[in-house]
N, C-alpha and C. Protein backbone atom coordinates (compact mmCIF):
# COMPACT_ATOMS: atom_id res chain seq x y z
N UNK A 1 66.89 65.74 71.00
CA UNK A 1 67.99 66.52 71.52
C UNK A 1 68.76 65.68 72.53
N UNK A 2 70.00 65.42 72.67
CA UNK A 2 70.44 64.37 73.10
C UNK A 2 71.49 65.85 74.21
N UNK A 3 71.84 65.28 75.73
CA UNK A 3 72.47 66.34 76.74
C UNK A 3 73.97 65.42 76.71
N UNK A 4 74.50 66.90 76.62
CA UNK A 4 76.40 66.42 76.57
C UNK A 4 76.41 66.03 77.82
N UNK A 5 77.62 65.81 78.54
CA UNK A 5 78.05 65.03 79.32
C UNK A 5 79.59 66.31 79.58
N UNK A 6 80.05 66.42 80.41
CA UNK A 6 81.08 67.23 81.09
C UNK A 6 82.23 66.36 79.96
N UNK A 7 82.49 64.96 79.47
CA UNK A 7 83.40 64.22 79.19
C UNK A 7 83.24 65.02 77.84
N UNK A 8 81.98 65.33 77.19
CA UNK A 8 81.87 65.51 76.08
C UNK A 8 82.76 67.16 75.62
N UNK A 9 82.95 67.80 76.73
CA UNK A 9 83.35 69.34 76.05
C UNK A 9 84.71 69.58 77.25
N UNK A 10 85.95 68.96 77.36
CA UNK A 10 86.43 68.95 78.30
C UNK A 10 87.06 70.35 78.39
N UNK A 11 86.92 71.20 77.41
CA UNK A 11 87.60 72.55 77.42
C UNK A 11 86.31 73.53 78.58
N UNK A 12 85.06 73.32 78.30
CA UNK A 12 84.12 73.57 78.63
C UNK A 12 84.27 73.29 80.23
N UNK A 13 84.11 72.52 80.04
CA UNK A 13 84.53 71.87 81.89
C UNK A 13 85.68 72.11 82.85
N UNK A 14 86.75 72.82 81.75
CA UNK A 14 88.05 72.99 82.48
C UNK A 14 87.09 74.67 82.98
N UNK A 15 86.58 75.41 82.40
CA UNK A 15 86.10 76.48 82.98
C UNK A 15 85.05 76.31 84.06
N UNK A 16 84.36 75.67 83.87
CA UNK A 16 83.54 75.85 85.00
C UNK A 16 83.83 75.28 85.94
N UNK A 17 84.99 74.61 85.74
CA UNK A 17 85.59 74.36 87.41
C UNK A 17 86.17 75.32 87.90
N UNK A 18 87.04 76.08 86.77
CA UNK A 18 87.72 77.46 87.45
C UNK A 18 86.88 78.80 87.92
N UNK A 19 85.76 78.86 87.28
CA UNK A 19 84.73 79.65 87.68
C UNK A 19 84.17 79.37 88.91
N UNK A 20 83.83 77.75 89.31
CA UNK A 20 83.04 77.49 90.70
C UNK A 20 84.08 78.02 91.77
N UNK A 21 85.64 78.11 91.42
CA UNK A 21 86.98 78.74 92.56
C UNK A 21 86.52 80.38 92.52
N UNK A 22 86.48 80.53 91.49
CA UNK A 22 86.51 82.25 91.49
C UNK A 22 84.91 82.66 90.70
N UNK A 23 84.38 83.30 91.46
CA UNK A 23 82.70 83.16 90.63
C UNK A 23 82.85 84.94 89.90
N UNK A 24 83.67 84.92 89.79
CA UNK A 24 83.83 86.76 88.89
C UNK A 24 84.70 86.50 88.25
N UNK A 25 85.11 85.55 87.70
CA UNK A 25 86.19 85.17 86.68
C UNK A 25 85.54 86.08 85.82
N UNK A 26 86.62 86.57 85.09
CA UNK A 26 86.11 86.72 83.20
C UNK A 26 86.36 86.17 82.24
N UNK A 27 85.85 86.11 80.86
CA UNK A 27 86.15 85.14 80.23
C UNK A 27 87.69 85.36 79.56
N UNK A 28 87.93 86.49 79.76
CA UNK A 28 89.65 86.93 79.49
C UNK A 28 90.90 86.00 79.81
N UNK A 29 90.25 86.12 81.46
CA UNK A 29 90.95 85.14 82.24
C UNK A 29 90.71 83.11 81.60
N UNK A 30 89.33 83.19 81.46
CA UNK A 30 89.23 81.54 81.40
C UNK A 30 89.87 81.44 79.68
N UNK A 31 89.87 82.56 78.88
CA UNK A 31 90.88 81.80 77.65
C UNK A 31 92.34 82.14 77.86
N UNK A 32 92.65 82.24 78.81
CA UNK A 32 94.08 82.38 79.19
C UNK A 32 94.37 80.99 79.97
N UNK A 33 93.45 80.51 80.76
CA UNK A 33 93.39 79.13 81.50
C UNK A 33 93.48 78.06 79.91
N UNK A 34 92.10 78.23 79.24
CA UNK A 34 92.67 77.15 78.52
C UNK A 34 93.80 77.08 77.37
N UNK A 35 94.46 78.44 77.11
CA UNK A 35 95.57 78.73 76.45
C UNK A 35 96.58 77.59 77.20
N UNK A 36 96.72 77.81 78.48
CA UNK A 36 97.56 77.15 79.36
C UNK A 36 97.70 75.89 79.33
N UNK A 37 96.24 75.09 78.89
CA UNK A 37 95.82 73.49 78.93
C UNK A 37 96.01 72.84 77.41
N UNK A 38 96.58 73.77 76.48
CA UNK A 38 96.37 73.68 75.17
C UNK A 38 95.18 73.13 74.33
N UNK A 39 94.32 74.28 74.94
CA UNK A 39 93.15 74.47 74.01
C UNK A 39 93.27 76.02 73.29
N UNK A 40 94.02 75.96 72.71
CA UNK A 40 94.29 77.40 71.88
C UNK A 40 92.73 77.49 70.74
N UNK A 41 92.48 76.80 70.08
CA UNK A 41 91.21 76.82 69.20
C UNK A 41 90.14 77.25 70.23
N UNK A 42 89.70 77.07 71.33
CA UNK A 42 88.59 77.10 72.48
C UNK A 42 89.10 78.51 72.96
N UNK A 43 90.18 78.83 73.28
CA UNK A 43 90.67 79.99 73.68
C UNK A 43 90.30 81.13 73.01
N UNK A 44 90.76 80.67 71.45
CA UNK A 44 90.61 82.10 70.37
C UNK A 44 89.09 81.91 70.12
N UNK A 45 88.09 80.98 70.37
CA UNK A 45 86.33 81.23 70.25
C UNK A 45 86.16 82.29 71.07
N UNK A 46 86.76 82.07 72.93
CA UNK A 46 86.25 82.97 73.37
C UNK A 46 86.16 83.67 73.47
N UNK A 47 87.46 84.67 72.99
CA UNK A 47 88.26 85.87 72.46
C UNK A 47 87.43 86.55 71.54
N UNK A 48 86.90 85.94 70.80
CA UNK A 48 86.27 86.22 69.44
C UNK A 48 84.36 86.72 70.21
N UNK A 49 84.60 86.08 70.42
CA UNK A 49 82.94 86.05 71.00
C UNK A 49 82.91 87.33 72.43
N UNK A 50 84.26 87.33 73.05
CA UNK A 50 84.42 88.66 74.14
C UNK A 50 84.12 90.07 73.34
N UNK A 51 85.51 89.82 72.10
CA UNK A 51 84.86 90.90 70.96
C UNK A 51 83.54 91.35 70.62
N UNK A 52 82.76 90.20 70.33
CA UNK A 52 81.42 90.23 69.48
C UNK A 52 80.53 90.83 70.90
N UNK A 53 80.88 90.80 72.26
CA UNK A 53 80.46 91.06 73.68
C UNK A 53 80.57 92.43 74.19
N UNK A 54 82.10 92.72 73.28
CA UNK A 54 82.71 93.98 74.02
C UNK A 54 83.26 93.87 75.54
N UNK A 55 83.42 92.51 75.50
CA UNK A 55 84.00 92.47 76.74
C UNK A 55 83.32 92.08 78.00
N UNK A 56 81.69 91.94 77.63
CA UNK A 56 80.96 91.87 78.71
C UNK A 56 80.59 90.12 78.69
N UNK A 57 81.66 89.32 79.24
CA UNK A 57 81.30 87.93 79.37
C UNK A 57 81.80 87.57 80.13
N UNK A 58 81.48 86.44 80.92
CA UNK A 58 82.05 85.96 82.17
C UNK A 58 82.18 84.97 81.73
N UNK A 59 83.61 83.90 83.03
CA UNK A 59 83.46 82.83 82.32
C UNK A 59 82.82 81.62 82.24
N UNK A 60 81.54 81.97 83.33
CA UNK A 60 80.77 81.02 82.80
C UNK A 60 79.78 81.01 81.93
N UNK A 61 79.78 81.88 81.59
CA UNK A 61 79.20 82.40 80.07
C UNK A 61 79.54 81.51 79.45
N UNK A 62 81.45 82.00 79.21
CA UNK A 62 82.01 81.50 78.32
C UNK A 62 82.49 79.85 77.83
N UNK A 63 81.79 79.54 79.16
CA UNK A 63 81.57 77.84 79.08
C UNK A 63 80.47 77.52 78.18
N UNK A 64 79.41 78.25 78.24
CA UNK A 64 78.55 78.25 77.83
C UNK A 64 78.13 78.04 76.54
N UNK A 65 78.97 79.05 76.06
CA UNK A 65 79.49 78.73 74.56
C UNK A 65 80.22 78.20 74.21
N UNK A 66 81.24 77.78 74.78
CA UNK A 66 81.88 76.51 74.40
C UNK A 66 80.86 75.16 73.87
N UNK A 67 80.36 75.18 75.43
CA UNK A 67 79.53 73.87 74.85
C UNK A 67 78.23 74.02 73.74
N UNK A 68 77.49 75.37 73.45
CA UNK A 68 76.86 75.65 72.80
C UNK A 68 77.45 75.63 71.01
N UNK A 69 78.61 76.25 71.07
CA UNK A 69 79.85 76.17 69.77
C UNK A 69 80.01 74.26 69.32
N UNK A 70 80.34 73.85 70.14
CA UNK A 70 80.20 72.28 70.18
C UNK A 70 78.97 71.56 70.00
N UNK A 71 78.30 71.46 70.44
CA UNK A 71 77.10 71.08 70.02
C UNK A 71 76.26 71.34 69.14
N UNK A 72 76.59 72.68 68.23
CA UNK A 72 76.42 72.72 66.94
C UNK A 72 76.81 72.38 65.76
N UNK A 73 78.40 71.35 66.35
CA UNK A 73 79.33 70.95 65.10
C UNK A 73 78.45 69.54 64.70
């Protein structure tokens, strides 16, 4: 099992920096951040996965899966 690296998932990393500013972010908010950075593909995962949540994800959750979504490709 080989450990990513922050360089490795930079959509991933753009959230958990915005999460360490605001620690109640939701993940609503962090695919609206990376909408902004043009990560629209990373955006609509998390969207998708808020769905599959009902809404109950934060965004460092939703980093979470980012890098978890990634590391399965």
């Amino acid at each position: 099992m080989t450990t990513s690296t922050p360089a490795d998932h930079p959509a991933a990393q753009l959230v958990e920096n915005a999460a360490r500013e605001r620690p109640r972010m939701h993940a609503s908010h962090a695919a609206d951040l990376l909408d902004q950075h043009q990560y629209a593909t990373e955006a609509n995962l998390i969207r998708d996965e808020l769905r599959a949540q009902r809404g109950h994800l934060s965004a460092k959750q939703a980093a979470r899966f980012l890098r978890d979504q990634a590391d399965a490709r």
